[in-house]
C-alpha atoms as a PDB file:
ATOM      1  CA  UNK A   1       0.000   0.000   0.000  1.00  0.00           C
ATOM      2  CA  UNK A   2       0.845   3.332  -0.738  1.00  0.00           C
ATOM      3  CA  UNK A   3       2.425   6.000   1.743  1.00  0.00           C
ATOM      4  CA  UNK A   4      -0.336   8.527   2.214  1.00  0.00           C
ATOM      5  CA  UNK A   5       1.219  11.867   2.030  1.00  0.00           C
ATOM      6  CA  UNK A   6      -0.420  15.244   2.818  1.00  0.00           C
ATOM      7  CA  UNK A   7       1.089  18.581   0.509  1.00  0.00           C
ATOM      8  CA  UNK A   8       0.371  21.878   2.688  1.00  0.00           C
ATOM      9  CA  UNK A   9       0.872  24.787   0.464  1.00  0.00           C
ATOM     10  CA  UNK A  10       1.639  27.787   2.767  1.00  0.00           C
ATOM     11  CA  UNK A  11       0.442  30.766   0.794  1.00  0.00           C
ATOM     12  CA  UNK A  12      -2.078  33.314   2.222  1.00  0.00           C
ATOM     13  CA  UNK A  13      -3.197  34.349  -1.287  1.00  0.00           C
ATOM     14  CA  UNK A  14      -5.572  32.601  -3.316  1.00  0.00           C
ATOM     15  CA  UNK A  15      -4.129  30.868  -6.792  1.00  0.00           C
ATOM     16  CA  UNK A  16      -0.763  31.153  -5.612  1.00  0.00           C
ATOM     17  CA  UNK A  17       2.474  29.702  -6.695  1.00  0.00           C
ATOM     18  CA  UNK A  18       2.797  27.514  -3.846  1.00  0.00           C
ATOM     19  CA  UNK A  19      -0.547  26.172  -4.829  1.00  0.00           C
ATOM     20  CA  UNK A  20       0.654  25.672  -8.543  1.00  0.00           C
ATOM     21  CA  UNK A  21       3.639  24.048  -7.412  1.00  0.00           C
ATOM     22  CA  UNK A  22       1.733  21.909  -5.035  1.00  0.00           C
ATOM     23  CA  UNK A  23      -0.586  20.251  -8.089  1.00  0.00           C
ATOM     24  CA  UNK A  24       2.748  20.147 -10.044  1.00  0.00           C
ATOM     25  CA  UNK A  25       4.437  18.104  -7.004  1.00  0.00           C
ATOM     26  CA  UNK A  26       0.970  15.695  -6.756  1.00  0.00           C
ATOM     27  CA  UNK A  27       0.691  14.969 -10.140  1.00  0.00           C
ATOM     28  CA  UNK A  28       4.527  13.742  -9.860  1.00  0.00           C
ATOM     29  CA  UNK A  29       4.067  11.731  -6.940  1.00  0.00           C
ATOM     30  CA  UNK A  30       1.029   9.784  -8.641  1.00  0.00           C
ATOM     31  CA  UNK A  31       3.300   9.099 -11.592  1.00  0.00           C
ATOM     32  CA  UNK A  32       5.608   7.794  -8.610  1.00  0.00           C
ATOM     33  CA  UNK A  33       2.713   5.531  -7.201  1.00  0.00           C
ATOM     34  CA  UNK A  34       2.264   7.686  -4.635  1.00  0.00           C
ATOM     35  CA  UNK A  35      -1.020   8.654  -2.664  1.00  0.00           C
ATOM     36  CA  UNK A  36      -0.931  12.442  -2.300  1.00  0.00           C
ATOM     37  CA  UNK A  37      -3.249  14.835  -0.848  1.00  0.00           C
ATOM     38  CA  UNK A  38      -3.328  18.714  -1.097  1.00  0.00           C
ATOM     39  CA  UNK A  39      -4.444  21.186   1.491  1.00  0.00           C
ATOM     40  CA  UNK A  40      -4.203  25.189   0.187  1.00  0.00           C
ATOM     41  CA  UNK A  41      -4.018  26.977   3.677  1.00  0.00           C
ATOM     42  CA  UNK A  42      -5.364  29.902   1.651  1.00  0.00           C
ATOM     43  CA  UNK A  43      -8.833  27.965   1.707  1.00  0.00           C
ATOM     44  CA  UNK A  44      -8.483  26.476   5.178  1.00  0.00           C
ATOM     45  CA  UNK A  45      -8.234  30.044   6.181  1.00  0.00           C
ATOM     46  CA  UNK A  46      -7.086  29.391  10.100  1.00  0.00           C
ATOM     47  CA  UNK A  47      -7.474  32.140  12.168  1.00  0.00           C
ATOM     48  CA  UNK A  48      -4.121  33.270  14.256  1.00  0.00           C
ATOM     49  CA  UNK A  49      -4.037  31.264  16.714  1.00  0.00           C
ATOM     50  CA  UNK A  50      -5.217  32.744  20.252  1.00  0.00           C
ATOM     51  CA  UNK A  51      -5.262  29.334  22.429  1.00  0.00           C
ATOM     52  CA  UNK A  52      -8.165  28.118  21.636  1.00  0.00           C
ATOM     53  CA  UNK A  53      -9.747  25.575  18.468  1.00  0.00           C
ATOM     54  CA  UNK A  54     -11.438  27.507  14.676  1.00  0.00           C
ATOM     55  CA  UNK A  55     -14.052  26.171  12.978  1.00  0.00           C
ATOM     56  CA  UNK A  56     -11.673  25.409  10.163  1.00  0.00           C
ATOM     57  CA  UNK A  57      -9.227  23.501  12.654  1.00  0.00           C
ATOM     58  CA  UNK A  58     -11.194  19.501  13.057  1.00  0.00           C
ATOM     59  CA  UNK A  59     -10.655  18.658   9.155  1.00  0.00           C
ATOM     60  CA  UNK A  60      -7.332  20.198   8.602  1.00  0.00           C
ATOM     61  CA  UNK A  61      -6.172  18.517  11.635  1.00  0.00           C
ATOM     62  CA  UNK A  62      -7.916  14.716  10.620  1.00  0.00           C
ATOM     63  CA  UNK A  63      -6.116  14.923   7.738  1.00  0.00           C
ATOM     64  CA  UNK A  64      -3.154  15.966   9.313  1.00  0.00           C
ATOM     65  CA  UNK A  65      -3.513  12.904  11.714  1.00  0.00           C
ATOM     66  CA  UNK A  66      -3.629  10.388   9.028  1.00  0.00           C
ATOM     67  CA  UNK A  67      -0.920  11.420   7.096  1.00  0.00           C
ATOM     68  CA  UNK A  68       2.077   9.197   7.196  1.00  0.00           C
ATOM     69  CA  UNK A  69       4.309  12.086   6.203  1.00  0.00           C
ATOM     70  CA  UNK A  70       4.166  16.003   4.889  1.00  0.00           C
ATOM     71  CA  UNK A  71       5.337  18.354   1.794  1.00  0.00           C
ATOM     72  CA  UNK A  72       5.338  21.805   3.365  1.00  0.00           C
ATOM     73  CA  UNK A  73       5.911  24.207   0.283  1.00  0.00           C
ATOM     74  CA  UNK A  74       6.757  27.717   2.299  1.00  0.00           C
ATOM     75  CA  UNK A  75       6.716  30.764   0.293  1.00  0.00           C
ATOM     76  CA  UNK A  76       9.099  33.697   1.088  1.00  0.00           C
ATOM     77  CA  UNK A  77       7.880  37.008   2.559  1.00  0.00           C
ATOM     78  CA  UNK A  78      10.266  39.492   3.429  1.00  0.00           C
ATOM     79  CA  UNK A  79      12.754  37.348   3.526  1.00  0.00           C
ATOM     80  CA  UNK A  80      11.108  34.168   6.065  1.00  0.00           C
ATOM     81  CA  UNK A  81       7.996  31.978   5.795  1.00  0.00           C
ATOM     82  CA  UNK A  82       4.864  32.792   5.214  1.00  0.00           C
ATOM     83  CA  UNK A  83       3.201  32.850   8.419  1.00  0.00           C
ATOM     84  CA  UNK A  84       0.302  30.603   7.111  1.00  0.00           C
ATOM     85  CA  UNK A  85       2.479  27.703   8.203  1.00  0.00           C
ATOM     86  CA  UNK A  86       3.764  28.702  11.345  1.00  0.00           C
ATOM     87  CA  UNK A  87       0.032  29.711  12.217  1.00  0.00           C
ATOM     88  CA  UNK A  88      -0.505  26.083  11.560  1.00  0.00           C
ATOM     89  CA  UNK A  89       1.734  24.324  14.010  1.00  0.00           C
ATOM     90  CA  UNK A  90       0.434  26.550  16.640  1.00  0.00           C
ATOM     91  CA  UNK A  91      -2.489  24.237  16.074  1.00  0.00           C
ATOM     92  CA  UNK A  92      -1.173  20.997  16.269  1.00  0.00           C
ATOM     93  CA  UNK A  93       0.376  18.568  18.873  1.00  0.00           C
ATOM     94  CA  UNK A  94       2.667  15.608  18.969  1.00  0.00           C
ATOM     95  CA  UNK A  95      -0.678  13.530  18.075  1.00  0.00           C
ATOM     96  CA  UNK A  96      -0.784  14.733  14.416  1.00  0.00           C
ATOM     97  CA  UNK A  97       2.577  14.898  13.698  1.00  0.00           C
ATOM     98  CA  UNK A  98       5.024  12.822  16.375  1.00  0.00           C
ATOM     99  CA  UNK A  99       7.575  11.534  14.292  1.00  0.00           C
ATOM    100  CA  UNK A 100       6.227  11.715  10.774  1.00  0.00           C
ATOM    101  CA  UNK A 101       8.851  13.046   7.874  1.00  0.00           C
ATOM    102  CA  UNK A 102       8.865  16.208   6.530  1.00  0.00           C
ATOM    103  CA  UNK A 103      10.049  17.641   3.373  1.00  0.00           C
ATOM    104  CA  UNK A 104      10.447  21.676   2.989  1.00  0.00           C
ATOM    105  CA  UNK A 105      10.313  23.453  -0.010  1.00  0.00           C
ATOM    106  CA  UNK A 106      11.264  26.958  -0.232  1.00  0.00           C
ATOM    107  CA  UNK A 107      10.110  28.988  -2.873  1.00  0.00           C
ATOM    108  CA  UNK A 108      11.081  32.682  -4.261  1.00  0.00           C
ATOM    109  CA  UNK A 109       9.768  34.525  -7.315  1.00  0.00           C
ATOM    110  CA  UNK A 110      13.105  35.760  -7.121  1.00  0.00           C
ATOM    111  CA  UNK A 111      16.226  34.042  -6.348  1.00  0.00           C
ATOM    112  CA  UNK A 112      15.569  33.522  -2.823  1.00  0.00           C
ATOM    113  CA  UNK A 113      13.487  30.281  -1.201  1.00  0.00           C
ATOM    114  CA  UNK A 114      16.170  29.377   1.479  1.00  0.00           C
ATOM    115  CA  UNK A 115      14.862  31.581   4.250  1.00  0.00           C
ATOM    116  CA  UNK A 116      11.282  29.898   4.581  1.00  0.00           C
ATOM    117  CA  UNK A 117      13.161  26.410   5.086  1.00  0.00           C
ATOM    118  CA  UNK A 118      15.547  27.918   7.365  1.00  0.00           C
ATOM    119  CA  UNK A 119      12.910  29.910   9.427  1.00  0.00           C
ATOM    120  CA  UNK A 120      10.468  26.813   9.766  1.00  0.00           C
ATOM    121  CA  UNK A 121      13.963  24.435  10.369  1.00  0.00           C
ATOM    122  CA  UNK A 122      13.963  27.392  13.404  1.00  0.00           C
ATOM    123  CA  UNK A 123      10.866  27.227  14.591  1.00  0.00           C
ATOM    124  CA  UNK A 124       7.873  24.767  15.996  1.00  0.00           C
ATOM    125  CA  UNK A 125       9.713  21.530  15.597  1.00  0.00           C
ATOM    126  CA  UNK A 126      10.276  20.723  19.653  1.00  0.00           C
ATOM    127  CA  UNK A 127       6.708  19.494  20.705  1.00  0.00           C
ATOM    128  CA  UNK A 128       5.044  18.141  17.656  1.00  0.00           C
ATOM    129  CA  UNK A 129       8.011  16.598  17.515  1.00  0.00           C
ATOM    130  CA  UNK A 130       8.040  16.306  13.292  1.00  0.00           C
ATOM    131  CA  UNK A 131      11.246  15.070  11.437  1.00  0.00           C
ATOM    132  CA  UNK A 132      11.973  17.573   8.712  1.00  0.00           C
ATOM    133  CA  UNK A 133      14.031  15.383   6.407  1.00  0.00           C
ATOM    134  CA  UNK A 134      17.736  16.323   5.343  1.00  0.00           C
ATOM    135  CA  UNK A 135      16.765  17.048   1.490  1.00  0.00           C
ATOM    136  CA  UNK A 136      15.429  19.792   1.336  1.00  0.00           C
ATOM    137  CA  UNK A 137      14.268  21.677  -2.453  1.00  0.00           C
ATOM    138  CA  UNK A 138      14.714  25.389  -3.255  1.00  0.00           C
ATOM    139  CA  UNK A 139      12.764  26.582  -5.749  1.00  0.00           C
ATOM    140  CA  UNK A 140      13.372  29.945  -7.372  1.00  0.00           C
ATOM    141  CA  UNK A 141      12.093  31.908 -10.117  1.00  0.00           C
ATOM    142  CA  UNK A 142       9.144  29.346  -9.188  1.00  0.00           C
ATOM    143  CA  UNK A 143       6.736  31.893 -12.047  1.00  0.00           C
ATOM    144  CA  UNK A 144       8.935  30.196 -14.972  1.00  0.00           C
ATOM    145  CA  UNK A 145       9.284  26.665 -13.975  1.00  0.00           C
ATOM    146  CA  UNK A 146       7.167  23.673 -14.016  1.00  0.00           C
ATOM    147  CA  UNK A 147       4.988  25.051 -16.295  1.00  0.00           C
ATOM    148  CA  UNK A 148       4.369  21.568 -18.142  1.00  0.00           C
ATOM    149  CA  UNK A 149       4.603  17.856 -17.029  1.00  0.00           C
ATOM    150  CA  UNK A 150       6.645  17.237 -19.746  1.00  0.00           C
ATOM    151  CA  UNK A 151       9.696  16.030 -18.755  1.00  0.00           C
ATOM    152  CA  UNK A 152      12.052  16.882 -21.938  1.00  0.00           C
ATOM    153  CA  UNK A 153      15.566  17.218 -21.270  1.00  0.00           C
ATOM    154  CA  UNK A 154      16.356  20.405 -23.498  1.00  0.00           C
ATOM    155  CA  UNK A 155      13.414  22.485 -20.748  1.00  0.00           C
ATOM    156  CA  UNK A 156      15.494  25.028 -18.400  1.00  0.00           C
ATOM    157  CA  UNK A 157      13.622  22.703 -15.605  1.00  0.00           C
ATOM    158  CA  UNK A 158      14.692  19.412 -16.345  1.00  0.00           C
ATOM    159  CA  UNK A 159      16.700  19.169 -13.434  1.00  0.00           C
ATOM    160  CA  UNK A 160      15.160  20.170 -10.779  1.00  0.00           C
ATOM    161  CA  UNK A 161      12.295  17.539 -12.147  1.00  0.00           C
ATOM    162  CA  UNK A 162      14.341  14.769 -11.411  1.00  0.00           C
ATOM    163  CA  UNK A 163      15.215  16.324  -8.292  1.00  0.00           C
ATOM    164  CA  UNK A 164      11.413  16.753  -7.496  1.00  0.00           C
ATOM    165  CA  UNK A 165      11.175  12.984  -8.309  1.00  0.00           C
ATOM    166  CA  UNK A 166      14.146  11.900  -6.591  1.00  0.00           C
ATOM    167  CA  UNK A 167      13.614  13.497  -3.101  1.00  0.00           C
ATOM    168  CA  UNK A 168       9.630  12.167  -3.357  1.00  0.00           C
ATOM    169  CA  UNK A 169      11.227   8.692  -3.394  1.00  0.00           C
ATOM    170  CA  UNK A 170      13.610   9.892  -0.571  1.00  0.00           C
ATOM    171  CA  UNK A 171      10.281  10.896   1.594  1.00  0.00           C
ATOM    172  CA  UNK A 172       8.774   7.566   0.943  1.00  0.00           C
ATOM    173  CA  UNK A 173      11.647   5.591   2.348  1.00  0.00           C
ATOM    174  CA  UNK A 174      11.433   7.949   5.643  1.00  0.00           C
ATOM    175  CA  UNK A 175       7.739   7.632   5.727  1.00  0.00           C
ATOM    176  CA  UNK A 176       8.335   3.741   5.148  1.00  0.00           C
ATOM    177  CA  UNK A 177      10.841   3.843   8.425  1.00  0.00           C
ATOM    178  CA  UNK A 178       9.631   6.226  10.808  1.00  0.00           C
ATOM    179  CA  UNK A 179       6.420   4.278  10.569  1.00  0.00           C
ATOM    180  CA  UNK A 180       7.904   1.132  11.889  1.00  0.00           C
ATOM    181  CA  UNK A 181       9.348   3.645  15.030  1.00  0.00           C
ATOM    182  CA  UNK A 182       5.680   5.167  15.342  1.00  0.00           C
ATOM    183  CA  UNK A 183       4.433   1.581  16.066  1.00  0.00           C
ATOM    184  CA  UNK A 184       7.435   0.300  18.296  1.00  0.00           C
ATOM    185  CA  UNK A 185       5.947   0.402  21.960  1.00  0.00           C
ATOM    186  CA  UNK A 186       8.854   2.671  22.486  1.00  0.00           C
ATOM    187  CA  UNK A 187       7.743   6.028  21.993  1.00  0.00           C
ATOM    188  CA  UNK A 188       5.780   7.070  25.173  1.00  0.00           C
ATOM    189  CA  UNK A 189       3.623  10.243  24.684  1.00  0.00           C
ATOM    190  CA  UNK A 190       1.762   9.837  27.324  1.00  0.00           C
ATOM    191  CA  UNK A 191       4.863  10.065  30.301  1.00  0.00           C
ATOM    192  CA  UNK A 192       6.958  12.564  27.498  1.00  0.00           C
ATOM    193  CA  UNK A 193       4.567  15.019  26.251  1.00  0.00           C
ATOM    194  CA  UNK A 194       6.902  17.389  25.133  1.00  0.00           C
ATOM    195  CA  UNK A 195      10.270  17.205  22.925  1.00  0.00           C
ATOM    196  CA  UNK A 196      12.163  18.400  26.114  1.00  0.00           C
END
């Protein structure tokens, strides 16, 4: 059976690129065999969070729950994430997200998308307790690349296709292995609530 795998695209506009790039990433993964979801946090529309649960919060956080792993694709805003996805792990709990894989992707209309992975790397990681997974993908200029599905080796994005490809089978291995620690009578959340 297939890895189930939720895509969280962390824009707070409506057709973004994140979004864009979150079909594009989808539609890869299902060439891959892979079961892929896609939340837009632009339609989930979370309130900040002030302590206490939204409206929006019960589905988002079901589907978060039986996820066996995460794409978080993190636009940059003045030079960090978009708060969309911070916002969102104010929300959750070591219940959703205890020791499920991560993958960040950064992305710029610029040349920039390596400060939203290193602010969320920075941030919200000690009690939820999530493993954000050594690869890591940059995307910049993300207006002028994958436009197509095509994958023809003279395009200007033929690389970082295989890449895409590539680290997707990278996630599935972690999702493949941290399950078999999820369901080892090891971890305790219960007694160890909190990641220190």
């Amino acid at each position: 059976m297939a890895s189930k795998i939720l895509i969280i695209t962390g824009s707070s506009q409506a057709n973004s690129q994140s979004l864009r790039i979150g079909q594009y990433i989808k539609s890869a993964g299902e060439k891959l065999d892979l079961n892929l979801d896609l939340v837009d946090l632009y339609e989930v529309n979370l309130p900040i969070f002030l302590n206490q649960t939204a409206n929006q919060w019960p589905q988002l956080a079901k589907q978060l729950s039986t996820a066996e792993g995460y794409i978080w694709i993190i636009p940059e805003w003045n030079g960090g994430a978009n708060p969309s996805i911070k916002n969102m792990l104010l929300y959750t709990d070591v219940t959703l997200l205890g020791h499920k894989p991560v993958l960040l992707i950064g992305i710029s209309a610029g040349k920039g998308g390596f400060y939203p992975i290193m602010d969320t790397k920075s941030v919200g990681q000690k009690d939820p307790r999530y493993v954000i997974i050594p690869d890591c993908l940059v995307i910049n200029r993300c207006q002028e690349v994958l436009l197509t599905n095509n994958l023809d080796e003279q395009a200007e994005d033929y690389q970082l296709k295989l890449r895409i490809n590539y680290i997707l089978k990278i996630l599935n291995l972690y999702i493949k292995n941290l399950n078999n620690l999820r369901q080892s009578k090891i971890i305790d959340y219960k007694t160890y609530p909190f990641g220190m």
